[in-house]
PDB file of N, CA and C in Angstrom:
ATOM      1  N   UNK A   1       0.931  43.275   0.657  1.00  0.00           N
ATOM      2  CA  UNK A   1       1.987  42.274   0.680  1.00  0.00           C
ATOM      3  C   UNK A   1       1.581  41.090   1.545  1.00  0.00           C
ATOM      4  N   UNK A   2       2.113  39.855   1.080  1.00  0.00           N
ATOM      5  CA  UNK A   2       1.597  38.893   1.565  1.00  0.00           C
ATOM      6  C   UNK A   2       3.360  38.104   2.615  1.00  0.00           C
ATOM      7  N   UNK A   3       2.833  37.475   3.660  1.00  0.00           N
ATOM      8  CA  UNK A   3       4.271  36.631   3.918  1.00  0.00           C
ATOM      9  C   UNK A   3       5.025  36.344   3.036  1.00  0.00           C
ATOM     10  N   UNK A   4       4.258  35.600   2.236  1.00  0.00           N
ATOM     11  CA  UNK A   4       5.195  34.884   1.098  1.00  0.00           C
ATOM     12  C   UNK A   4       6.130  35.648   0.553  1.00  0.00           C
ATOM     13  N   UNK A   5       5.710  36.982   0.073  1.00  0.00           N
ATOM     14  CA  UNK A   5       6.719  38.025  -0.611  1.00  0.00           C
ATOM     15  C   UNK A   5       8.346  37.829   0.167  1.00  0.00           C
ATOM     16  N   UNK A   6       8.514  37.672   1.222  1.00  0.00           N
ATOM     17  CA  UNK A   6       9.724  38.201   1.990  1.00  0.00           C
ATOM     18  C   UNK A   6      10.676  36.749   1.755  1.00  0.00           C
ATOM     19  N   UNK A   7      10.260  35.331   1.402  1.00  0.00           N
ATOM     20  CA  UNK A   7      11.044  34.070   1.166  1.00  0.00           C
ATOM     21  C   UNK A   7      11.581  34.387  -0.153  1.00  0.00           C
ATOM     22  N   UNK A   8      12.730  34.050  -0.136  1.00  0.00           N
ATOM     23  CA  UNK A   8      13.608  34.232  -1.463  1.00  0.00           C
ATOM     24  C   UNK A   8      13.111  33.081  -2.632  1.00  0.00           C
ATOM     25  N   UNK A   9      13.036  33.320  -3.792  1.00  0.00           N
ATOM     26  CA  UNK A   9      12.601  32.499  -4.714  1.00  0.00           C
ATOM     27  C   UNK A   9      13.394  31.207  -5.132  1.00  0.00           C
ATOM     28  N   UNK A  10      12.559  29.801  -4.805  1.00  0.00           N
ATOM     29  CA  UNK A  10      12.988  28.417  -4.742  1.00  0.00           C
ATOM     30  C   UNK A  10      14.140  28.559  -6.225  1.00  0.00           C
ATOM     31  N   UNK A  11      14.682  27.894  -5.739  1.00  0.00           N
ATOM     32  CA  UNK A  11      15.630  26.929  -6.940  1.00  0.00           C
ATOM     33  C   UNK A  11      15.166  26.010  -7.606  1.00  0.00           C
ATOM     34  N   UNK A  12      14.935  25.697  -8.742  1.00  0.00           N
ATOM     35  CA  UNK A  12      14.436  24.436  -9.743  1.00  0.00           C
ATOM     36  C   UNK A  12      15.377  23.496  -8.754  1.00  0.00           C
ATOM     37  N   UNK A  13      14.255  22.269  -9.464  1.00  0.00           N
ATOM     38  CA  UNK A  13      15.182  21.205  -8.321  1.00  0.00           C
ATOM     39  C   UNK A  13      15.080  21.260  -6.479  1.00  0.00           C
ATOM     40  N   UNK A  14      14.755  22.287  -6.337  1.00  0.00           N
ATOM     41  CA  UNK A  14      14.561  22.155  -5.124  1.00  0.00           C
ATOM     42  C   UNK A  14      13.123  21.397  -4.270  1.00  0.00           C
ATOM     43  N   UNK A  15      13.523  20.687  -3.084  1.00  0.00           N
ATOM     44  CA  UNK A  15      12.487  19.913  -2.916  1.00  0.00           C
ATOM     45  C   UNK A  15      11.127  21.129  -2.243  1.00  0.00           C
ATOM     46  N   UNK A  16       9.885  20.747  -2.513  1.00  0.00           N
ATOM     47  CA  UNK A  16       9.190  21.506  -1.637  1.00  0.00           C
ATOM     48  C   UNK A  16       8.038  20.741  -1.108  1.00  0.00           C
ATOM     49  N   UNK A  17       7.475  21.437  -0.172  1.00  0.00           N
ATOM     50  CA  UNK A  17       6.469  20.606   0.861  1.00  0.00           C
ATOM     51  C   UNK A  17       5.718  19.556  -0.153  1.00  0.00           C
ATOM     52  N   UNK A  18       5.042  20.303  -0.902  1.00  0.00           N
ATOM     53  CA  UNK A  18       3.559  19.663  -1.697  1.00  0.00           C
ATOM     54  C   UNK A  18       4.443  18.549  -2.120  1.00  0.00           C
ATOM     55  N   UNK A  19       5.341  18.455  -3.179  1.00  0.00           N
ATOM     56  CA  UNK A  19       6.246  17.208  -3.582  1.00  0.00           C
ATOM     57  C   UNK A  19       6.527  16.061  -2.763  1.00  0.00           C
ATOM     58  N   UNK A  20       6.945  16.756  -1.417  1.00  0.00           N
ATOM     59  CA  UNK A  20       7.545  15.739  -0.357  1.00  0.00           C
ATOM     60  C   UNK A  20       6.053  14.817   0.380  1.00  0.00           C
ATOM     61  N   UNK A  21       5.275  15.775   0.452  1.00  0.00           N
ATOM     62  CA  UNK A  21       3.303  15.210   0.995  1.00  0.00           C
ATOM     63  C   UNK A  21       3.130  14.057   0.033  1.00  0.00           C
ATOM     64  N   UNK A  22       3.050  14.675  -1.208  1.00  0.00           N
ATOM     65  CA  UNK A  22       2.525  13.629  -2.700  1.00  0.00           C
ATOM     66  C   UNK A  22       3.637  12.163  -2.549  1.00  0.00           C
ATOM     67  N   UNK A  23       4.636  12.413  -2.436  1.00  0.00           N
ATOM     68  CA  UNK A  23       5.747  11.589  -2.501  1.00  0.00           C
ATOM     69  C   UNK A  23       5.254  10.179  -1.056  1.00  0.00           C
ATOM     70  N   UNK A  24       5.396  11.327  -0.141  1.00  0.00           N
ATOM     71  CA  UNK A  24       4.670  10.049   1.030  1.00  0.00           C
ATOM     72  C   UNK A  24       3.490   9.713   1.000  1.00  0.00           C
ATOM     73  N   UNK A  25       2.626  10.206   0.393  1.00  0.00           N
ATOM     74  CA  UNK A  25       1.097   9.540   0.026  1.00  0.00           C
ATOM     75  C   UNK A  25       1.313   8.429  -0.875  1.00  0.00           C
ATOM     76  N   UNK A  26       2.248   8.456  -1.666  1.00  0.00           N
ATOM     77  CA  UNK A  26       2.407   7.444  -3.022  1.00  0.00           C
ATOM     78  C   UNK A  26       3.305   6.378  -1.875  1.00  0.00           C
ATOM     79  N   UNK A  27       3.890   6.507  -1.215  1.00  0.00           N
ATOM     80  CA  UNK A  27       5.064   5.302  -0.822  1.00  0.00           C
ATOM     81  C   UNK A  27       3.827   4.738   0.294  1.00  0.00           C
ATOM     82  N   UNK A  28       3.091   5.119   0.841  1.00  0.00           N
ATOM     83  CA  UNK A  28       2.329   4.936   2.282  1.00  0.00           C
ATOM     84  C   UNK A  28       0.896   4.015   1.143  1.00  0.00           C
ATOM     85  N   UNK A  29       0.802   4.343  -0.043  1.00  0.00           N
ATOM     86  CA  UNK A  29      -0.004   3.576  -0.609  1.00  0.00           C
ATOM     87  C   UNK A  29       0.257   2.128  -1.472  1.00  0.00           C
ATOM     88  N   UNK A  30       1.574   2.847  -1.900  1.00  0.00           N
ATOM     89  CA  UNK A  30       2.179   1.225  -2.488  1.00  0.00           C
ATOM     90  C   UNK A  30       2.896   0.451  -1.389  1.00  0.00           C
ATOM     91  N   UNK A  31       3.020   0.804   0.142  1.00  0.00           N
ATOM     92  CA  UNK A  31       2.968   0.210   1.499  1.00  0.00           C
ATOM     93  C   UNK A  31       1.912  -0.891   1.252  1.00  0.00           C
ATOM     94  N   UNK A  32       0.556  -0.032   1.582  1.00  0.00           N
ATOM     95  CA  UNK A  32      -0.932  -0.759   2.082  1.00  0.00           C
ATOM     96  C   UNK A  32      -1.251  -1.949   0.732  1.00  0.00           C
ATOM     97  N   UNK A  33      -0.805  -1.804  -0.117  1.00  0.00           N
ATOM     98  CA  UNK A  33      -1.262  -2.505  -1.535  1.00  0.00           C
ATOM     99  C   UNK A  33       0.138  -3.638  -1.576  1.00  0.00           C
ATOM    100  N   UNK A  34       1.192  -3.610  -1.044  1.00  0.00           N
ATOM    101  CA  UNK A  34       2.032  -4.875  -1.379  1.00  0.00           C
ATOM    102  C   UNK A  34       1.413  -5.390   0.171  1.00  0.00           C
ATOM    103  N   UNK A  35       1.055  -4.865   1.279  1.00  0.00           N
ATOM    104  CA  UNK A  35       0.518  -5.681   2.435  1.00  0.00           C
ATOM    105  C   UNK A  35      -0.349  -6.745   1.750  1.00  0.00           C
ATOM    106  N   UNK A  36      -1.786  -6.048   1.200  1.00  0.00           N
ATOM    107  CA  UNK A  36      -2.650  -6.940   0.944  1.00  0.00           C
ATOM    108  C   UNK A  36      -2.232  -7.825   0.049  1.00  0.00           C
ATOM    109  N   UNK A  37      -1.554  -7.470  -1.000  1.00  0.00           N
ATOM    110  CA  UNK A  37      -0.977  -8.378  -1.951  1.00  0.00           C
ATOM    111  C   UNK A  37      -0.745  -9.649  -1.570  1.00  0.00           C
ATOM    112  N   UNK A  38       0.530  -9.278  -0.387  1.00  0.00           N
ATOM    113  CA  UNK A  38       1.293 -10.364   0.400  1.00  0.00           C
ATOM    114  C   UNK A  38       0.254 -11.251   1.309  1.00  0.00           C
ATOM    115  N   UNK A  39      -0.856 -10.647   1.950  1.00  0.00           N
ATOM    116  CA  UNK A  39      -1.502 -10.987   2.864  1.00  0.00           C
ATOM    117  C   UNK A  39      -2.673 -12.545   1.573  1.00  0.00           C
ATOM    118  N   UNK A  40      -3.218 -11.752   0.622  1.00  0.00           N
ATOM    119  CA  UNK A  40      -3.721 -12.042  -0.405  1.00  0.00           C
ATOM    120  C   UNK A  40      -3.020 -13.800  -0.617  1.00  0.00           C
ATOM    121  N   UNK A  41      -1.605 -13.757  -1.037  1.00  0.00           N
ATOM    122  CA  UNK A  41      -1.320 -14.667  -1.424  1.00  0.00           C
ATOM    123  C   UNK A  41      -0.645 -15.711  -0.299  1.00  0.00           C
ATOM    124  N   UNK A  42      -0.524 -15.317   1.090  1.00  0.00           N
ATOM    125  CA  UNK A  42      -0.281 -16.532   1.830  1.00  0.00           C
ATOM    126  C   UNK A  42      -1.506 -17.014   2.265  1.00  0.00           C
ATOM    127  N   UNK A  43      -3.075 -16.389   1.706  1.00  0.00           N
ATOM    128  CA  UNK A  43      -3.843 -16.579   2.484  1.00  0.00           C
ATOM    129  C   UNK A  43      -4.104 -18.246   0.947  1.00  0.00           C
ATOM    130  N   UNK A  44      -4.236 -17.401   0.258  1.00  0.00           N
ATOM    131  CA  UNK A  44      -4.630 -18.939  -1.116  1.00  0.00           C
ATOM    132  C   UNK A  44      -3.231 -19.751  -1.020  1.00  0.00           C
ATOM    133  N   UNK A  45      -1.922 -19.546  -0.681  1.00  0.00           N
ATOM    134  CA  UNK A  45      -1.001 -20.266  -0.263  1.00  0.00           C
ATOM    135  C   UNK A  45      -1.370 -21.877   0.895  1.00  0.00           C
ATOM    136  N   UNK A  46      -2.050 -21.309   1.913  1.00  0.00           N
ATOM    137  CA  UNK A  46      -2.770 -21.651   2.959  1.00  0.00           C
ATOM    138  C   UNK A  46      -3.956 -22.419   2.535  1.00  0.00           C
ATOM    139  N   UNK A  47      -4.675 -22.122   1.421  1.00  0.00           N
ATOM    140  CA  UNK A  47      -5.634 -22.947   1.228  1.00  0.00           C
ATOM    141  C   UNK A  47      -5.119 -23.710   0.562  1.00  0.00           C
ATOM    142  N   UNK A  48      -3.988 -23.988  -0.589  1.00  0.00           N
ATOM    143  CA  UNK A  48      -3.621 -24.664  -1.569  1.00  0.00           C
ATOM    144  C   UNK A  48      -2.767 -25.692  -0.947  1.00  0.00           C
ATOM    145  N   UNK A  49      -1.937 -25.163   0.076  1.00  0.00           N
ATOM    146  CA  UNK A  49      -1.600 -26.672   0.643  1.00  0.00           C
ATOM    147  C   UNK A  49      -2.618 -27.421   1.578  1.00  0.00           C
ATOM    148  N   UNK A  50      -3.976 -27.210   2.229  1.00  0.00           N
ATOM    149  CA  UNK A  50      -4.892 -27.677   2.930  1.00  0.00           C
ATOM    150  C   UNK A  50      -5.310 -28.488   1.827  1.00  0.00           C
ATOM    151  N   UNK A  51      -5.316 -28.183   0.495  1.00  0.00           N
ATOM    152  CA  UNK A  51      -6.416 -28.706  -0.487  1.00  0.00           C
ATOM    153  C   UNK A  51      -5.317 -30.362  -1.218  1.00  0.00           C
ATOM    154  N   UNK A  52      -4.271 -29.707  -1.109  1.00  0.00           N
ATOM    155  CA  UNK A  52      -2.859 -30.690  -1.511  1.00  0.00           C
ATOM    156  C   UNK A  52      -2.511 -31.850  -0.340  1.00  0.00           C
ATOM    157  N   UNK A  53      -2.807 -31.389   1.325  1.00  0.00           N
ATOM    158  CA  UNK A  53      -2.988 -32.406   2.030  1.00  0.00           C
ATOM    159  C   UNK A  53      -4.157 -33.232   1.944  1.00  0.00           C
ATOM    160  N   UNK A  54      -5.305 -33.462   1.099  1.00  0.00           N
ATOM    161  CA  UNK A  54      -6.403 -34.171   1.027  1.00  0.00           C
ATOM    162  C   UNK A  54      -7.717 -34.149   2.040  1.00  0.00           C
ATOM    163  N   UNK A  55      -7.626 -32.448   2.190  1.00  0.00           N
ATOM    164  CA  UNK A  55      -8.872 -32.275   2.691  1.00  0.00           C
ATOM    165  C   UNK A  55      -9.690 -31.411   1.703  1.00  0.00           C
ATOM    166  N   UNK A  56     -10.663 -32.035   2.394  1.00  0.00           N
ATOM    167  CA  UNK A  56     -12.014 -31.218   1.431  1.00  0.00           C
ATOM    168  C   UNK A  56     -12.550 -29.998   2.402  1.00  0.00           C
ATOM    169  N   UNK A  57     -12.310 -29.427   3.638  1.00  0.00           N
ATOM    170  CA  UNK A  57     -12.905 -28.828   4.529  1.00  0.00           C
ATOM    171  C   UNK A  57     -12.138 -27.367   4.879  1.00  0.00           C
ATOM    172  N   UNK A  58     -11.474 -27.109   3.289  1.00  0.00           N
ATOM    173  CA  UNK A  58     -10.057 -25.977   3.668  1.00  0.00           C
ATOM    174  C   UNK A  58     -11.029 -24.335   3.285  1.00  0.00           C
ATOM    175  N   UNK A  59     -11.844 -24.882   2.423  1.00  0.00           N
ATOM    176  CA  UNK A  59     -12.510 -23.075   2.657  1.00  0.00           C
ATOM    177  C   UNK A  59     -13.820 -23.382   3.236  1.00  0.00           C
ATOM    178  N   UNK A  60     -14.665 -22.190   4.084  1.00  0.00           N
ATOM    179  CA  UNK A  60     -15.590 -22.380   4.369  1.00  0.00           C
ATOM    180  C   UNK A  60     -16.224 -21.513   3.184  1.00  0.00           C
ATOM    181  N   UNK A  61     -17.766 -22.470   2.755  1.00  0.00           N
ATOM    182  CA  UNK A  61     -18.493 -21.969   1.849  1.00  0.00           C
ATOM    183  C   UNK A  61     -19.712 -21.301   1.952  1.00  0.00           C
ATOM    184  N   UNK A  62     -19.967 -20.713   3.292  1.00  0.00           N
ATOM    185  CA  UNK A  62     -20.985 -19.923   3.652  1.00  0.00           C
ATOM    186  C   UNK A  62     -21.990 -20.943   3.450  1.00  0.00           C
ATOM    187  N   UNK A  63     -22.715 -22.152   4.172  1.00  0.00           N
ATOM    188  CA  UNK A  63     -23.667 -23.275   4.003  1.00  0.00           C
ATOM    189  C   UNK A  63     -24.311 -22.739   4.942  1.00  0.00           C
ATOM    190  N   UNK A  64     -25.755 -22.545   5.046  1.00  0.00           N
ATOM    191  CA  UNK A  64     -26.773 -22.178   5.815  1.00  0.00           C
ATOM    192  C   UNK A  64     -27.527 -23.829   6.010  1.00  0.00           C
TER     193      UNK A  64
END
């Protein structure tokens, strides 16, 4: 006999660990992915009005 034997058998519908883990891996990832998203677009936000005030000097182009 194992531990497990002695827990009474889940209910459909009922929440359980592995579900609740998977569940916060998925919310903690579509977290990190609307960050960059957001981060993503104030960053070309930022260049697009530098480029709209009439400079030419708004991205650096890696010039050796």
């Amino acid at each position: 006999m194992t531990a497990n034997d002695n827990r009474p058998p889940r209910r459909p519908g009922e929440p359980n660990a592995r579900g609740t883990a998977a569940a916060l891996a998925a919310v903690v990832v579509i977290g990190l992915a609307l960050f960059w998203a957001v981060s993503a677009i104030r960053s070309h936000n930022a260049v697009q009005n530098c480029i709209d005030s009439g400079r030419h000097d708004c991205v650096d182009l890696g010039a050796e």
